[in-house]
PDB file of N, CA and C in Angstrom:
ATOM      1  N   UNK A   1     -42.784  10.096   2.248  1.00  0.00           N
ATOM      2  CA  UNK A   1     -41.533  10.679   1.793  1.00  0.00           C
ATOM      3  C   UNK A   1     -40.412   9.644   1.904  1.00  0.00           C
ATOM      4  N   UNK A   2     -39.760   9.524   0.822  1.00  0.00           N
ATOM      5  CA  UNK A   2     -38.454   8.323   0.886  1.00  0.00           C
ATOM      6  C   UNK A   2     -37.518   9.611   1.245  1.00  0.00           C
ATOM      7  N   UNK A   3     -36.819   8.387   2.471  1.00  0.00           N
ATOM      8  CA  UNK A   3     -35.542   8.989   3.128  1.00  0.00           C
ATOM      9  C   UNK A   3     -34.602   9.126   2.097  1.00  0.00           C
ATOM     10  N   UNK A   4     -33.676   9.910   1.867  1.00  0.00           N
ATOM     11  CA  UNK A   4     -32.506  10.215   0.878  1.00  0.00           C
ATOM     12  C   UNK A   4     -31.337  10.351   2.105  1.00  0.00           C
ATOM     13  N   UNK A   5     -30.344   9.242   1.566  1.00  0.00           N
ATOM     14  CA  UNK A   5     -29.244   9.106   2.475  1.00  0.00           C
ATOM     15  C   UNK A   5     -28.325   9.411   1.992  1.00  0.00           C
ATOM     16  N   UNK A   6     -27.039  10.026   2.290  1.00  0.00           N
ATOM     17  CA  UNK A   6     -25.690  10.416   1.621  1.00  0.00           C
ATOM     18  C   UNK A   6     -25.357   8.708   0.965  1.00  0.00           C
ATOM     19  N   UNK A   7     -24.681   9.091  -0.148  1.00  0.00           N
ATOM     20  CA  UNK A   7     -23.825   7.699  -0.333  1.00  0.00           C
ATOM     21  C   UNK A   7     -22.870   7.545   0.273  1.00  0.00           C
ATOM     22  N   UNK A   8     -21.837   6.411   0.702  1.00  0.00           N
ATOM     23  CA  UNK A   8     -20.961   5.960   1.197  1.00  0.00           C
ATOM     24  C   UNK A   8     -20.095   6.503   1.155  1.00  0.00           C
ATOM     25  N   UNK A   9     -18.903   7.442   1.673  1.00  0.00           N
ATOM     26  CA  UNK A   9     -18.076   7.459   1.597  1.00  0.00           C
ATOM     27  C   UNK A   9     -16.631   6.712   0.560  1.00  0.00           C
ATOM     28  N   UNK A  10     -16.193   6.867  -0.107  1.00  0.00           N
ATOM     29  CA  UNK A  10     -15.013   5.579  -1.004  1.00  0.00           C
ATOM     30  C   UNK A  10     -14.170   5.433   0.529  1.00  0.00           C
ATOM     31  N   UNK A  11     -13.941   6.469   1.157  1.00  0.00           N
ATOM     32  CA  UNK A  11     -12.835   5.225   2.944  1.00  0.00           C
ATOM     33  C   UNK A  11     -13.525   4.767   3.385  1.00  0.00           C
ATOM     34  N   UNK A  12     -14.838   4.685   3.695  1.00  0.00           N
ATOM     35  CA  UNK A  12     -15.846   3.500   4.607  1.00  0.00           C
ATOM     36  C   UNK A  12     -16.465   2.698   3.525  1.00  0.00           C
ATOM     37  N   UNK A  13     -16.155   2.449   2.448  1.00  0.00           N
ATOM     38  CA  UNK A  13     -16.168   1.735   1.438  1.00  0.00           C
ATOM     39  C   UNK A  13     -15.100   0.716   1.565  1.00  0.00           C
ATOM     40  N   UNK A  14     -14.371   1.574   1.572  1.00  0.00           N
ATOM     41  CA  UNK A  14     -12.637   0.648   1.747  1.00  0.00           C
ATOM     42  C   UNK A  14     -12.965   0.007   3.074  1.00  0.00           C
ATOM     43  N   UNK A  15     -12.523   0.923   4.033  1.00  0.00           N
ATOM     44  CA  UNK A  15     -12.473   0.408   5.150  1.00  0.00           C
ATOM     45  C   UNK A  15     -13.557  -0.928   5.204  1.00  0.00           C
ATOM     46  N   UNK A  16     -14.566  -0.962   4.751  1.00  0.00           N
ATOM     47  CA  UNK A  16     -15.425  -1.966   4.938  1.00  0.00           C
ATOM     48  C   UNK A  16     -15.455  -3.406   4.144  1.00  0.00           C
ATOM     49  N   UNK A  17     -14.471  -2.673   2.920  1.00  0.00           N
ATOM     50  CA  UNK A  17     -14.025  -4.022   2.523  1.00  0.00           C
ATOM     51  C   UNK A  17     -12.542  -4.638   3.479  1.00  0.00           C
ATOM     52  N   UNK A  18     -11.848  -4.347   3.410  1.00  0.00           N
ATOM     53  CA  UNK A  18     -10.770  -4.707   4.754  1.00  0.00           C
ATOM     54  C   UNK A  18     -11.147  -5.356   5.801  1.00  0.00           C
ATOM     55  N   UNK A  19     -12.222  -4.840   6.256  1.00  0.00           N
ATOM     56  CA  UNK A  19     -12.726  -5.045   7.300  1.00  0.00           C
ATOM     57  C   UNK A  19     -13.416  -6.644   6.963  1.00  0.00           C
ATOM     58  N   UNK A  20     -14.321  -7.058   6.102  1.00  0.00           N
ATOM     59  CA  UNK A  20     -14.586  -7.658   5.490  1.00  0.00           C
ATOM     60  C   UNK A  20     -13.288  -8.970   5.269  1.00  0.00           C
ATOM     61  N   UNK A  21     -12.585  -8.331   3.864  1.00  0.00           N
ATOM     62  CA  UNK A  21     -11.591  -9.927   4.143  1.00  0.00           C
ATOM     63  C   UNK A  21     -10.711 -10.057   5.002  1.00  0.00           C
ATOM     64  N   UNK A  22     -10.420  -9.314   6.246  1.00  0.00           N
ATOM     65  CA  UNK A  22      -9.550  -9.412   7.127  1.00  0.00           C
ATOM     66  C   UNK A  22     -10.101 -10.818   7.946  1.00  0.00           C
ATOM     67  N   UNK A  23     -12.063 -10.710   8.129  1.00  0.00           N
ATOM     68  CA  UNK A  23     -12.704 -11.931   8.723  1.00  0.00           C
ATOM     69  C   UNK A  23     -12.337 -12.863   7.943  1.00  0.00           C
ATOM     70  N   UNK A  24     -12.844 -13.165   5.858  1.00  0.00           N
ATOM     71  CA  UNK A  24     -12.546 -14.114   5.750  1.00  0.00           C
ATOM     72  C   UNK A  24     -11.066 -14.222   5.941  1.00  0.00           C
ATOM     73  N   UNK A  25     -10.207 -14.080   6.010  1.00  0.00           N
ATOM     74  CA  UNK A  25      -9.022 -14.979   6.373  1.00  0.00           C
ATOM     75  C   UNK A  25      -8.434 -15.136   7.594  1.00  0.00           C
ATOM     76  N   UNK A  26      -9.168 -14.701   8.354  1.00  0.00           N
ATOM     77  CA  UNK A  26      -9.526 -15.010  10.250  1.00  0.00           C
ATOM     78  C   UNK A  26      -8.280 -14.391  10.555  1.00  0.00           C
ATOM     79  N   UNK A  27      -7.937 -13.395  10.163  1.00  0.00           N
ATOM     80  CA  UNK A  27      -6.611 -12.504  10.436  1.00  0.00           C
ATOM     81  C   UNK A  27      -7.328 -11.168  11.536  1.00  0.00           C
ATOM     82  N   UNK A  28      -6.716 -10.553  12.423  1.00  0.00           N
ATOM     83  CA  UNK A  28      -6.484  -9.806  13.680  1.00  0.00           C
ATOM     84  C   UNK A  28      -6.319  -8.802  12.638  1.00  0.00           C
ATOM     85  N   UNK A  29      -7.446  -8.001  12.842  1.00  0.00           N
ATOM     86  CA  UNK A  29      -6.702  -6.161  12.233  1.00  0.00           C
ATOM     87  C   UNK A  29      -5.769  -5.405  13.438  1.00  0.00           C
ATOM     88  N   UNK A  30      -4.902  -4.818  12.788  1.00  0.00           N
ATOM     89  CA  UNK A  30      -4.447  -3.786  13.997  1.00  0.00           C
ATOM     90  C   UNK A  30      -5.186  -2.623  14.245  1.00  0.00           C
ATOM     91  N   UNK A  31      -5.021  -2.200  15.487  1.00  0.00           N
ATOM     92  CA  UNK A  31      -5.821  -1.284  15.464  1.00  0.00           C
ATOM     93  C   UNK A  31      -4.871   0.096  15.863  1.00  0.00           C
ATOM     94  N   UNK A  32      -5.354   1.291  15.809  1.00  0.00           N
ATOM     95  CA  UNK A  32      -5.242   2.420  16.681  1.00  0.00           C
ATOM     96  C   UNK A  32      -6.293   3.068  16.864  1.00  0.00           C
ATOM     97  N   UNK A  33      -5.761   4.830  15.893  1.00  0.00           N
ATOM     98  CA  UNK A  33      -6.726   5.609  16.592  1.00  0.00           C
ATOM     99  C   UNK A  33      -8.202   5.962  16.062  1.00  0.00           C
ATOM    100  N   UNK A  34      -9.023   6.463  16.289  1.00  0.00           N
ATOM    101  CA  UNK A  34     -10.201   6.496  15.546  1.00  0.00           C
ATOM    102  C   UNK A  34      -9.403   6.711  14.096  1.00  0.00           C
ATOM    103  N   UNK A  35     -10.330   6.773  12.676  1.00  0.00           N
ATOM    104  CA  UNK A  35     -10.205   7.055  11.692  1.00  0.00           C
ATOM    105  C   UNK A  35      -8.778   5.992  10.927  1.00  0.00           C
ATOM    106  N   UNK A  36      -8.066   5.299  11.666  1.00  0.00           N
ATOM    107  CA  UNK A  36      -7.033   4.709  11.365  1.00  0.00           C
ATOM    108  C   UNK A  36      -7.915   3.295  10.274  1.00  0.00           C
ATOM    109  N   UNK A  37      -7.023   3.485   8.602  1.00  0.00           N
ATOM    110  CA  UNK A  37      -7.355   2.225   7.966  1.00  0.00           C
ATOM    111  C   UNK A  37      -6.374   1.715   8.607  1.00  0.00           C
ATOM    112  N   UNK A  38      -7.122   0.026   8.268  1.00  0.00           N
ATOM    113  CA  UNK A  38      -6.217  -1.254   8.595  1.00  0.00           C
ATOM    114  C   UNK A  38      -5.439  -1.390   7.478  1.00  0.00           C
ATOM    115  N   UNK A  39      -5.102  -0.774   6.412  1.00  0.00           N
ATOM    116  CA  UNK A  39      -3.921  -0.901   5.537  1.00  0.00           C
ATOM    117  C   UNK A  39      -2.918   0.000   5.807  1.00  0.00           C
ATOM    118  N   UNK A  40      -2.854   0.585   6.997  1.00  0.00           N
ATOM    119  CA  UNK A  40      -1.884   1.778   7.565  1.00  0.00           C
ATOM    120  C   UNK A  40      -0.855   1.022   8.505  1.00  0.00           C
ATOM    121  N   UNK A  41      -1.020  -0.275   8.933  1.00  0.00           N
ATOM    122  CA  UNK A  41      -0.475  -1.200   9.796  1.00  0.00           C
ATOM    123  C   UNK A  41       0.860  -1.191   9.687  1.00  0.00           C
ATOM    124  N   UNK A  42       1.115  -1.627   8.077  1.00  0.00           N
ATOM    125  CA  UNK A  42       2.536  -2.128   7.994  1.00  0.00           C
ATOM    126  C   UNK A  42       2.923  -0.707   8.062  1.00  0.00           C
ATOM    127  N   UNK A  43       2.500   0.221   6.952  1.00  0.00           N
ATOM    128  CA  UNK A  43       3.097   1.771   7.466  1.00  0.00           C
ATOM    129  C   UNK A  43       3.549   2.347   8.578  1.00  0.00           C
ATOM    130  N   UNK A  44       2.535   2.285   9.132  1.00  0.00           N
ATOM    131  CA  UNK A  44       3.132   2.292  10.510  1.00  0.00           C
ATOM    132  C   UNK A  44       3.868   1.875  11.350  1.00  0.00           C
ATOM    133  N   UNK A  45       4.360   0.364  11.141  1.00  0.00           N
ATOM    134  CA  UNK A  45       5.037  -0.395  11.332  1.00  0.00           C
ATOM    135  C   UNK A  45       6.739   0.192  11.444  1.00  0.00           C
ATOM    136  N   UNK A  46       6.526   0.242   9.845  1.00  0.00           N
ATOM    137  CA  UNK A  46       7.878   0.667   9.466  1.00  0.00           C
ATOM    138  C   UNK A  46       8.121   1.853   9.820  1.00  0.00           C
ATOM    139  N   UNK A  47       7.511   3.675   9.888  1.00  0.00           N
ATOM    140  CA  UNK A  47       7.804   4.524  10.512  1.00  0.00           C
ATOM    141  C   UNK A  47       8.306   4.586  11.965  1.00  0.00           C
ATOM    142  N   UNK A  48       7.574   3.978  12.699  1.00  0.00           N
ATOM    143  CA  UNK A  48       8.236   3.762  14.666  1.00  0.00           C
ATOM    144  C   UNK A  48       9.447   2.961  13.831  1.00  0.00           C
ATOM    145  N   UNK A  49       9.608   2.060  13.109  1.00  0.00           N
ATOM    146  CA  UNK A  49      11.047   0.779  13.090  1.00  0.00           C
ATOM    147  C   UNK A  49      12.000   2.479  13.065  1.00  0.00           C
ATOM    148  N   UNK A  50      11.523   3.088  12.119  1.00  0.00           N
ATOM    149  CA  UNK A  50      12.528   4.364  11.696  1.00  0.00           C
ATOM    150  C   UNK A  50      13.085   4.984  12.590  1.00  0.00           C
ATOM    151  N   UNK A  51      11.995   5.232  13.275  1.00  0.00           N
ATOM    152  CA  UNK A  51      12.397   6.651  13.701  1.00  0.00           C
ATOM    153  C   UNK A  51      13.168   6.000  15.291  1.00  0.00           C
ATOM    154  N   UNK A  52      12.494   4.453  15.999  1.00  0.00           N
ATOM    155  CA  UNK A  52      13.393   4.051  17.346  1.00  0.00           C
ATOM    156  C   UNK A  52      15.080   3.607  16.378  1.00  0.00           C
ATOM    157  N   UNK A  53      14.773   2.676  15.298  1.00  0.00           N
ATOM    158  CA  UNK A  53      16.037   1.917  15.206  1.00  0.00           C
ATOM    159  C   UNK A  53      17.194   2.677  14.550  1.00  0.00           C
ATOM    160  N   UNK A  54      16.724   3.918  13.579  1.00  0.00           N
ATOM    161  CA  UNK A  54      17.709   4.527  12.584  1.00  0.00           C
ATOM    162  C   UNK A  54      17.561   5.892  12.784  1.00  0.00           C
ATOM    163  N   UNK A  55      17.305   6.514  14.075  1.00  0.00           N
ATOM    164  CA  UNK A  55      16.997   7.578  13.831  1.00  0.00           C
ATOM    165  C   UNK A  55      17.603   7.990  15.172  1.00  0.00           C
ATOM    166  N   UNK A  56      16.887   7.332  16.282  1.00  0.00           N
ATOM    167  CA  UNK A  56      16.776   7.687  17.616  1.00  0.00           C
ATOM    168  C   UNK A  56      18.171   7.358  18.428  1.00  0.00           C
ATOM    169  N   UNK A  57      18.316   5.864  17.863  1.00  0.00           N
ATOM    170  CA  UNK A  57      19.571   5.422  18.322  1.00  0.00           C
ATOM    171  C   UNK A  57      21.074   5.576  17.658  1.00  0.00           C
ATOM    172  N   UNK A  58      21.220   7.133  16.969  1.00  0.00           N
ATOM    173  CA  UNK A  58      22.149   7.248  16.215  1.00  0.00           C
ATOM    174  C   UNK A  58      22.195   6.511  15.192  1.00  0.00           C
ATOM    175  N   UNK A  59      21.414   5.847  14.679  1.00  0.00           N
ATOM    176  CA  UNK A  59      21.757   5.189  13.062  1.00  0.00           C
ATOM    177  C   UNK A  59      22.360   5.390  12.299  1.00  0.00           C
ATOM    178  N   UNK A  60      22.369   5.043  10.589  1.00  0.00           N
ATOM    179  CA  UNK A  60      22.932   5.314   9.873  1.00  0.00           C
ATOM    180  C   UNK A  60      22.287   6.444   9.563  1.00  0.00           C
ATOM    181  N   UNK A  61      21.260   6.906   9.687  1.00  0.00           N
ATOM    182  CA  UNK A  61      20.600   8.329   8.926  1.00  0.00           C
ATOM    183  C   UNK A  61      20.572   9.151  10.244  1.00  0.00           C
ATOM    184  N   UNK A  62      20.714  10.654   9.866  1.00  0.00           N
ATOM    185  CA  UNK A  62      20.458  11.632  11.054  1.00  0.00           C
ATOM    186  C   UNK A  62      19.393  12.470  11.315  1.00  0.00           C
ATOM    187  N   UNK A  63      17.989  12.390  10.007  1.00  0.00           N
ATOM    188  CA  UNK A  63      17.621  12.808   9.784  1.00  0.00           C
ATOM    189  C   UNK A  63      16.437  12.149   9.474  1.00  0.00           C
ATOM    190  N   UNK A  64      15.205  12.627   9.065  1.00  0.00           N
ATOM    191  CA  UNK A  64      13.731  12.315   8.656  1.00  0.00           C
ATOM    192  C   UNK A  64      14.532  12.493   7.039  1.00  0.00           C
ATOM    193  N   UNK A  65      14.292  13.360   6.859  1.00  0.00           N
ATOM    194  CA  UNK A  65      14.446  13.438   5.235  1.00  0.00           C
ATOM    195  C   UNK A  65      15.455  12.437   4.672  1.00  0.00           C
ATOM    196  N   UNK A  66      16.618  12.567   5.678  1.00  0.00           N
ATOM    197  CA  UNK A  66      17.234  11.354   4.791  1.00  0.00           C
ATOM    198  C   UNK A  66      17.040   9.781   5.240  1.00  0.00           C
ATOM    199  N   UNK A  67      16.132   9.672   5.433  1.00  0.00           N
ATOM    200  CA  UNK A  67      15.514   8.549   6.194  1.00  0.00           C
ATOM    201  C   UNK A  67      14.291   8.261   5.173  1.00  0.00           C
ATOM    202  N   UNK A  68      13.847   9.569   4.627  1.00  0.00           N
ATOM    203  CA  UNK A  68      12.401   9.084   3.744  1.00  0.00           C
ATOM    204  C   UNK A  68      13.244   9.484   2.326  1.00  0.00           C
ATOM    205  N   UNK A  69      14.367   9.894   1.747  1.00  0.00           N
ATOM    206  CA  UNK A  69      14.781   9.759   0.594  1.00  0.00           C
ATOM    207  C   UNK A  69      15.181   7.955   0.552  1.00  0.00           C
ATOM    208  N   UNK A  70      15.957   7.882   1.418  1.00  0.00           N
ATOM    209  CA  UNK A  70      16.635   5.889   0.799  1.00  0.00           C
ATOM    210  C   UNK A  70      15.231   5.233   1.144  1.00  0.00           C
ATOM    211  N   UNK A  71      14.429   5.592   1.934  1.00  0.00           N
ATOM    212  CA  UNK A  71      13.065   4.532   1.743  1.00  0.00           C
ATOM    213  C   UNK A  71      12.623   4.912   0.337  1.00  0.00           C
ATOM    214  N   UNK A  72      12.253   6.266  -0.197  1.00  0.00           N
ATOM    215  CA  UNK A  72      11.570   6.329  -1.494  1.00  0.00           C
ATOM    216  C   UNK A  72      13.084   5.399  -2.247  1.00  0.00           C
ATOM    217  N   UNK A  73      14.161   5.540  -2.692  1.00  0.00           N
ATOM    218  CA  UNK A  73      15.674   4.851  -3.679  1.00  0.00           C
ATOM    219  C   UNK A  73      15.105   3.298  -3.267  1.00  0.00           C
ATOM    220  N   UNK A  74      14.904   2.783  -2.290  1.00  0.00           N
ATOM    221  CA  UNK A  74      14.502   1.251  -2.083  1.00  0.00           C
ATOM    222  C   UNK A  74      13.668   0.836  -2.890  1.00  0.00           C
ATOM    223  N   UNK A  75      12.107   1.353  -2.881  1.00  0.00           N
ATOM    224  CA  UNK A  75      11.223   1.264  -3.106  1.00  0.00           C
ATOM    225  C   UNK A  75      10.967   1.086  -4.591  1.00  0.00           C
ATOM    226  N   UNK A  76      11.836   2.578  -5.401  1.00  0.00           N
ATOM    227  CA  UNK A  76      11.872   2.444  -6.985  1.00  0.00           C
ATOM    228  C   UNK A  76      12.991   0.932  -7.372  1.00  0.00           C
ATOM    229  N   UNK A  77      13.906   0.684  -6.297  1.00  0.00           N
ATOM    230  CA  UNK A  77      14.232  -0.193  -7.088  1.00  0.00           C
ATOM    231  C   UNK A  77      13.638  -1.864  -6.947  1.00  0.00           C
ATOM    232  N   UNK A  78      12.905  -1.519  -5.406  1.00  0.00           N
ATOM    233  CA  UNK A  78      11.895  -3.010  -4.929  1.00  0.00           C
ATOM    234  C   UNK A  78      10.719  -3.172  -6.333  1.00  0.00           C
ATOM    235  N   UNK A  79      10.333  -1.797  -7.327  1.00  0.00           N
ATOM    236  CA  UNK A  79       9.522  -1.797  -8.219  1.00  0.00           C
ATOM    237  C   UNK A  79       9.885  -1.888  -9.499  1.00  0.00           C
ATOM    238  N   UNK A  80      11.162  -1.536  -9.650  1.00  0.00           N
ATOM    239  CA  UNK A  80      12.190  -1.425 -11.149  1.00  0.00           C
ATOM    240  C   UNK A  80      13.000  -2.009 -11.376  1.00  0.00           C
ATOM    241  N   UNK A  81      13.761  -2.388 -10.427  1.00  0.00           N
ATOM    242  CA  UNK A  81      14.746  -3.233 -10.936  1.00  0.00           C
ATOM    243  C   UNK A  81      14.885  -4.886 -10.437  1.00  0.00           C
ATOM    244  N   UNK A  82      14.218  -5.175  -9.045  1.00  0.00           N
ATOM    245  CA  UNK A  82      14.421  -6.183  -8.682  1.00  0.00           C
ATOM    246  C   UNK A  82      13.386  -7.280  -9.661  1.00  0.00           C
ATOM    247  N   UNK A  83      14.155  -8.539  -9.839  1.00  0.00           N
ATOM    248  CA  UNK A  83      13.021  -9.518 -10.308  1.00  0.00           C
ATOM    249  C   UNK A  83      12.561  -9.935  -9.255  1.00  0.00           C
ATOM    250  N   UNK A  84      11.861 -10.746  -9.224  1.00  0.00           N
ATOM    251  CA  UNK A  84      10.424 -11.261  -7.836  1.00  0.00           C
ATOM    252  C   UNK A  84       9.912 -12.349  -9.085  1.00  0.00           C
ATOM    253  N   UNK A  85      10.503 -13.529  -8.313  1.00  0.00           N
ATOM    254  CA  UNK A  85      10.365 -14.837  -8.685  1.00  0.00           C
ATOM    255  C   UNK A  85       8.487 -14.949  -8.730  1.00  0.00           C
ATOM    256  N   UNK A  86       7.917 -14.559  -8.024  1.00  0.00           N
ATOM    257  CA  UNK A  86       6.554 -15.084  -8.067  1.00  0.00           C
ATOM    258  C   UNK A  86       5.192 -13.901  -8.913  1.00  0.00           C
ATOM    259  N   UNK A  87       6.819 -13.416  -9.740  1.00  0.00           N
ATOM    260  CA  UNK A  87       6.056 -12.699 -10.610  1.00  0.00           C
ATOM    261  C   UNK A  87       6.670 -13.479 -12.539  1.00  0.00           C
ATOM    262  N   UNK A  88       7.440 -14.504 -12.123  1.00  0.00           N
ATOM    263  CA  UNK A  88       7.799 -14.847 -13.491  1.00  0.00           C
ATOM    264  C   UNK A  88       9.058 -13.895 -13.723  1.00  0.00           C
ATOM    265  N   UNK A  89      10.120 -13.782 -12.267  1.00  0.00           N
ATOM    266  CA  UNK A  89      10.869 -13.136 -12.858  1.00  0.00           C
ATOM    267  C   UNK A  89      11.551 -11.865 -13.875  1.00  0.00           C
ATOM    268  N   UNK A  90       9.450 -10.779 -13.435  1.00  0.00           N
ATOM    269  CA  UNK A  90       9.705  -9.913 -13.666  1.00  0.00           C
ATOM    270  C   UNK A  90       9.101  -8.555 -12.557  1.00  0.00           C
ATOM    271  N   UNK A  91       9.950  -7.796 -12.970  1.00  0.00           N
ATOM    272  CA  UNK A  91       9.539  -6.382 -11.782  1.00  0.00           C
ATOM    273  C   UNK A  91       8.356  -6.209 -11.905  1.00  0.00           C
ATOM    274  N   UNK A  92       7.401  -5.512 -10.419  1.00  0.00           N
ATOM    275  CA  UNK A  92       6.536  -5.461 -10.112  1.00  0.00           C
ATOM    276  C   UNK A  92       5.821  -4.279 -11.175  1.00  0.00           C
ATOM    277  N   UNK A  93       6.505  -3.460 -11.696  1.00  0.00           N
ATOM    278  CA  UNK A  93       6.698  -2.213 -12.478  1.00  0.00           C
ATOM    279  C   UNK A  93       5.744  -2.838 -14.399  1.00  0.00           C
ATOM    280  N   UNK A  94       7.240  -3.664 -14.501  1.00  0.00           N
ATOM    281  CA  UNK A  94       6.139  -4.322 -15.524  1.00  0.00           C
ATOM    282  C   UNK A  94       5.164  -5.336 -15.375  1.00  0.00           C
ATOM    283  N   UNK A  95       5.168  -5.789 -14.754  1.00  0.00           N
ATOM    284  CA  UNK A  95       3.635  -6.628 -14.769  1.00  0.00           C
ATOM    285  C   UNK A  95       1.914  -5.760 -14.643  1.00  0.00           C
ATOM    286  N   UNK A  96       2.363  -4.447 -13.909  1.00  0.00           N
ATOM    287  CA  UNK A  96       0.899  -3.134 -13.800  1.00  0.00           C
ATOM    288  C   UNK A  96       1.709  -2.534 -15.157  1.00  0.00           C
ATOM    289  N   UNK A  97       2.251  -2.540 -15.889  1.00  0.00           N
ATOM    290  CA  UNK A  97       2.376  -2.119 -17.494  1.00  0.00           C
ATOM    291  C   UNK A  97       1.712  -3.209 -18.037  1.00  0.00           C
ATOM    292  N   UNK A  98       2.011  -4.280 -18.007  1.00  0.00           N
ATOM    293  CA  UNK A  98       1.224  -5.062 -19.034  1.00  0.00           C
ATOM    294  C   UNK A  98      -0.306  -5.407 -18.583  1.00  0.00           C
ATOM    295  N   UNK A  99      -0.459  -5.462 -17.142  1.00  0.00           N
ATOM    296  CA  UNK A  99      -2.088  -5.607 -17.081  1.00  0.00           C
ATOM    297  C   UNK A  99      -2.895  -4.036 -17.669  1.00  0.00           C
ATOM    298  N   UNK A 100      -1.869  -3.035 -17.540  1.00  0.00           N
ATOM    299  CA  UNK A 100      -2.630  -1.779 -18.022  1.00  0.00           C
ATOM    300  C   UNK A 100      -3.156  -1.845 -19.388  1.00  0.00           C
ATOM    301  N   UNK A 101      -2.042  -2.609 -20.262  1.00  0.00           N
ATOM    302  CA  UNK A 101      -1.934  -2.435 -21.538  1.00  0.00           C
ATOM    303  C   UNK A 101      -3.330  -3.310 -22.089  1.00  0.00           C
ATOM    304  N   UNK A 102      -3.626  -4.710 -21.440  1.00  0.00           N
ATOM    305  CA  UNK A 102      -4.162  -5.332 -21.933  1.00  0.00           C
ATOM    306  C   UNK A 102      -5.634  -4.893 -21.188  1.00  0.00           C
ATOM    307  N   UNK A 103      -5.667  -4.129 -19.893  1.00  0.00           N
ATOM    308  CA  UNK A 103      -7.260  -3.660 -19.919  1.00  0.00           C
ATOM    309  C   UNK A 103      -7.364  -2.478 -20.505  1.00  0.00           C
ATOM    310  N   UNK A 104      -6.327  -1.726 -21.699  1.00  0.00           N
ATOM    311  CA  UNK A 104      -6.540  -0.585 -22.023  1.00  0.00           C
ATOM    312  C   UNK A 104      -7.082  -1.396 -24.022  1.00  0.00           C
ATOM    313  N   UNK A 105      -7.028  -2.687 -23.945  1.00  0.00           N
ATOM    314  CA  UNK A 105      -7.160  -3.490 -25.419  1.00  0.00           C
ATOM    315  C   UNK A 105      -8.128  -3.816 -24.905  1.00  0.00           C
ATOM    316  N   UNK A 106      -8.790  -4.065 -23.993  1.00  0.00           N
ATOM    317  CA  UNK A 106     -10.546  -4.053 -23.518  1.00  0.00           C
ATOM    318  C   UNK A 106     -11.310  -3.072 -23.900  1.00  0.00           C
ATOM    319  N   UNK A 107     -10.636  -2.222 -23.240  1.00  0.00           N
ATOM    320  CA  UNK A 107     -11.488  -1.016 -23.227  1.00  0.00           C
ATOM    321  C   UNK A 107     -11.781  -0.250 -24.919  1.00  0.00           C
ATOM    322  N   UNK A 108     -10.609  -0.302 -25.176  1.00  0.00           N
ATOM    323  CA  UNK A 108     -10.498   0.144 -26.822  1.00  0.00           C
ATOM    324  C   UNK A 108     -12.183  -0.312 -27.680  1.00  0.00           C
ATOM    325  N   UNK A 109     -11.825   0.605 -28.710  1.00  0.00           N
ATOM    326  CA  UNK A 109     -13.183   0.425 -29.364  1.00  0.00           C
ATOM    327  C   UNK A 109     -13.211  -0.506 -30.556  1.00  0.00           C
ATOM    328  N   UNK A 110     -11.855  -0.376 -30.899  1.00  0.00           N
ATOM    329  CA  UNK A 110     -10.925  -1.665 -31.878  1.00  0.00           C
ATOM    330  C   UNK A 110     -10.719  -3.306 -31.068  1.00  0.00           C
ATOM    331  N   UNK A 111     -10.575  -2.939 -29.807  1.00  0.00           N
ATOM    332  CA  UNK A 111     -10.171  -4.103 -29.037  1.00  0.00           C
ATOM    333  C   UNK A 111     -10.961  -5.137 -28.456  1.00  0.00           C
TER     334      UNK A 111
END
């Protein structure tokens, strides 16, 4: 009788690629708690920055919500409006428009 094994999971997929080039580039994963991806790092990062530096210590925000509205207003404009020189001086926004466009002229049946 051949054993029949579940397939992989897609997060221990992930996780295992992470896990993977984190060695090749001889970089330290962070860690926490069980189940924690290593792409949750910087996230995490920045939530404690929130909640000790702008939150806890009277900051400019008084609140979670208004603490996660100007992070989402940053973010659309870190993706829309800012240029980013090491993109050719264009937003991060259009450059995943134009790689879409041109693997959607792959995919095409004309293309």
């Amino acid at each position: 009788d051949p054993v029949l094994h579940r397939p992989v999971e897609l997060t221990n997929y992930t996780a295992m690629v992470y896990t993977d080039r984190i060695q090749e580039l001889g970089a330290v994963p962070s860690t926490g708690t069980v189940g924690d991806s290593f792409d949750n790092a910087m996230a995490e990062a920045v939530n404690n920055l929130y909640k000790t530096e702008l939150i806890r210590q009277q900051g400019p925000w008084r609140t979670v919500e208004q603490v996660e509205l100007a992070t989402l207003e940053w973010v659309w404009w870190w993706n829309h409006e800012r240029l980013h020189g090491e993109l050719d001086m264009r937003t991060p926004a259009e450059v995943e428009q134009a790689y879409y466009a041109g693997t959607e002229m792959l995919l095409s049946p004309t293309g």
